[in-house]
N, C-alpha and C. Protein backbone atom coordinates (compact mmCIF):
# COMPACT_ATOMS: atom_id res chain seq x y z
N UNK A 1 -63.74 90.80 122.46
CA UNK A 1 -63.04 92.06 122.61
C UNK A 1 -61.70 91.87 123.34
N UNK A 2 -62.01 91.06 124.61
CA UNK A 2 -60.29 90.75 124.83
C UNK A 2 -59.37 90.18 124.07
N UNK A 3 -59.95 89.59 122.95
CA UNK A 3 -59.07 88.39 122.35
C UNK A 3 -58.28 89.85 121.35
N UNK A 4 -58.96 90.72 120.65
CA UNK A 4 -58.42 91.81 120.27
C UNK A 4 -57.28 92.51 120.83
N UNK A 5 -57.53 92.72 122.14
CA UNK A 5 -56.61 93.64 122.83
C UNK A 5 -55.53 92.85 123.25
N UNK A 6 -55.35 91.65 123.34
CA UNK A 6 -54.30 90.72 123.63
C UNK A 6 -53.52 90.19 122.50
N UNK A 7 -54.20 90.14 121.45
CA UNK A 7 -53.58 90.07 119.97
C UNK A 7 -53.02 91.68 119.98
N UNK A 8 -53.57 92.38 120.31
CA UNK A 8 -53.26 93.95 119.46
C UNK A 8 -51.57 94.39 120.09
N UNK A 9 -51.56 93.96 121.44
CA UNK A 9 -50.61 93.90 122.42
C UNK A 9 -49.79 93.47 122.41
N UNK A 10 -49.43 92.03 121.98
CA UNK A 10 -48.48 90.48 122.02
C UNK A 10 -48.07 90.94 120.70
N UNK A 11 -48.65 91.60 119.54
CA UNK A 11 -47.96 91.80 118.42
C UNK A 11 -47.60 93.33 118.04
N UNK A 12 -47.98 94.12 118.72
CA UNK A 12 -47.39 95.55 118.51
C UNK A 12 -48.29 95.88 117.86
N UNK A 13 -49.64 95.93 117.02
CA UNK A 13 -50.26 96.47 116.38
C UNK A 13 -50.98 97.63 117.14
N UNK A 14 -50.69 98.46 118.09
CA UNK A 14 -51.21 99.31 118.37
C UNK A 14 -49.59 100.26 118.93
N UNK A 15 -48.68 99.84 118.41
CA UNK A 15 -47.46 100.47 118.72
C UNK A 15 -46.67 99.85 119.81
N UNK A 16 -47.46 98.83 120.68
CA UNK A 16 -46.90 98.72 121.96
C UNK A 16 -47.33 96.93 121.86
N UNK A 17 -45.61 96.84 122.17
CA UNK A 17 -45.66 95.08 121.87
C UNK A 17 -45.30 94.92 123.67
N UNK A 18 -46.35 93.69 124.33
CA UNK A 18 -46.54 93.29 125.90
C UNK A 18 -45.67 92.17 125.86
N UNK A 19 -45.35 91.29 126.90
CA UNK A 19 -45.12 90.37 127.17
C UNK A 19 -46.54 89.58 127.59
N UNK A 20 -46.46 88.46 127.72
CA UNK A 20 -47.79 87.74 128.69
C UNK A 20 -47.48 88.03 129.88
N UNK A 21 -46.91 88.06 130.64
CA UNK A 21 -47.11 88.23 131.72
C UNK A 21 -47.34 90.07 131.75
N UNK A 22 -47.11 90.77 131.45
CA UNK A 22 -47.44 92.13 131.12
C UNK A 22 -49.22 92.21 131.08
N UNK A 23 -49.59 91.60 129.92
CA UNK A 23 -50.88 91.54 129.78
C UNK A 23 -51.81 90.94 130.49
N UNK A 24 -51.20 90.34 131.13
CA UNK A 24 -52.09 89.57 132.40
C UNK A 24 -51.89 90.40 133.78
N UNK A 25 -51.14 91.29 134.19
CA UNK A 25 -50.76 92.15 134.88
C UNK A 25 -51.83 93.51 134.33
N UNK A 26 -51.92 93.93 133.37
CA UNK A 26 -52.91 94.91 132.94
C UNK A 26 -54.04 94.45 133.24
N UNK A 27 -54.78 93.19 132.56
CA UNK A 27 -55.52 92.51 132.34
C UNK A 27 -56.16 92.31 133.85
N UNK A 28 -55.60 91.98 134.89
CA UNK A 28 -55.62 90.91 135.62
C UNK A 28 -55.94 89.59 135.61
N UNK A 29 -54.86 88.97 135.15
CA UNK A 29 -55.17 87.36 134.15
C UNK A 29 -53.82 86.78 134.61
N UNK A 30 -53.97 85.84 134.56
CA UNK A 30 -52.67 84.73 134.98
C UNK A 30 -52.21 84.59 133.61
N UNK A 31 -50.55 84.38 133.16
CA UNK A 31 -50.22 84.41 131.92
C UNK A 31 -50.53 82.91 131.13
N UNK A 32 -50.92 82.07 132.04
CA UNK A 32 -51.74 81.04 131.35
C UNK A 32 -53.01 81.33 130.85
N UNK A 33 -53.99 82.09 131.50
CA UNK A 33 -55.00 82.90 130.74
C UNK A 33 -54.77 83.55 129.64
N UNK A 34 -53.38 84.21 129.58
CA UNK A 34 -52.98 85.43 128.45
C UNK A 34 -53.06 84.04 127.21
N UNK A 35 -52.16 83.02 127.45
CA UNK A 35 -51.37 82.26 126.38
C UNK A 35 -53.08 81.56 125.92
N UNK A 36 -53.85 81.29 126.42
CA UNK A 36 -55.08 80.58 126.09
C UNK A 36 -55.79 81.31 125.20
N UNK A 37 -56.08 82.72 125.90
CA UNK A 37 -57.10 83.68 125.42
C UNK A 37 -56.09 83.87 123.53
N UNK A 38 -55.00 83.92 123.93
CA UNK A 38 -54.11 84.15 122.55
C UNK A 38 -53.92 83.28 121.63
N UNK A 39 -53.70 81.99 121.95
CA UNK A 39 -54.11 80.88 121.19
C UNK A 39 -55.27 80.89 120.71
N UNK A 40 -55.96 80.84 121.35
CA UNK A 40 -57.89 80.75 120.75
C UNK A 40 -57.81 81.89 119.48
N UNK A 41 -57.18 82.88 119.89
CA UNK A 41 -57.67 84.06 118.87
C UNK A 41 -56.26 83.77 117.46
N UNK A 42 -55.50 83.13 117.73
CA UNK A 42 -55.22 82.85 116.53
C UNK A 42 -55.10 81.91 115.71
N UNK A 43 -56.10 80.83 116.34
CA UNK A 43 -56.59 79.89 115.68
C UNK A 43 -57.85 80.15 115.30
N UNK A 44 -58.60 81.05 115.88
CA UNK A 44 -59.81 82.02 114.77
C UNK A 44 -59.20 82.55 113.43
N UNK A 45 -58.17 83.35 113.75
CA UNK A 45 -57.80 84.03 112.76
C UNK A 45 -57.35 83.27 111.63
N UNK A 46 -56.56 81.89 111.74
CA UNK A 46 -56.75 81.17 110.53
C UNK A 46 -57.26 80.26 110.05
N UNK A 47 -58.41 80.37 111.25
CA UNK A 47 -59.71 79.46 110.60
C UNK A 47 -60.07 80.15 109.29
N UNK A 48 -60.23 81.92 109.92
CA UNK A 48 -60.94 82.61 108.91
C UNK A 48 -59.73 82.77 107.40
N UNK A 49 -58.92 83.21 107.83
CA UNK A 49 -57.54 83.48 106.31
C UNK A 49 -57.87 81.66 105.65
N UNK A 50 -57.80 80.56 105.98
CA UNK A 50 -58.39 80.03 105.09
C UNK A 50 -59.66 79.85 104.49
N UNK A 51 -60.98 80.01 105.21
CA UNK A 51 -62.09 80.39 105.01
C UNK A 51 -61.83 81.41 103.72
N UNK A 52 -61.35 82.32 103.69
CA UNK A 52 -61.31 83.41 102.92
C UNK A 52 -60.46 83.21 101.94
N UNK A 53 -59.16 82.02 101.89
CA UNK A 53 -58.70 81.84 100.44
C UNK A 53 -59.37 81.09 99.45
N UNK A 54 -60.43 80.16 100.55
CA UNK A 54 -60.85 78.86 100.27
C UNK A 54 -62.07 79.09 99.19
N UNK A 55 -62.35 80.34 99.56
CA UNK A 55 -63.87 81.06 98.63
C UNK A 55 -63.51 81.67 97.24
C-alpha cells in the first residue's frame, strides 16, 4: 500500500506530483527510504508489463 501512494505521488496520478523529500516528510521516511520504496515498486511494475506482454 505504500509503494502505491509513493508511486501515486512522485508521478501525479492523483493530481498532486511530491518531491522525495516531500514524501518522506508526509510519510515520515528519510528520502532514501522514499527512493527505495520507489524503486522496488517500479521494478514490480515491469516485472509485471512484461509478464503481461510476454502471455
Amino acid at each position: 500500500m505504500l509503494d502505491r501512494r509513493v508511486i501515486s505521488w512522485r508521478f501525479g496520478l492523483d493530481g498532486i506530483t511530491l518531491s522525495r523529500r516531500e514524501i518522506g516528510k508526509r510519510l515520515r521516511l528519510t528520502t532514501a527510504s522514499v527512493a527505495v520504496i520507489e524503486e522496488a515498486a517500479l521494478e514490480t511494475l515491469r516485472t509485471e508489463l512484461v509478464t503481461d506482454v510476454a502471455a
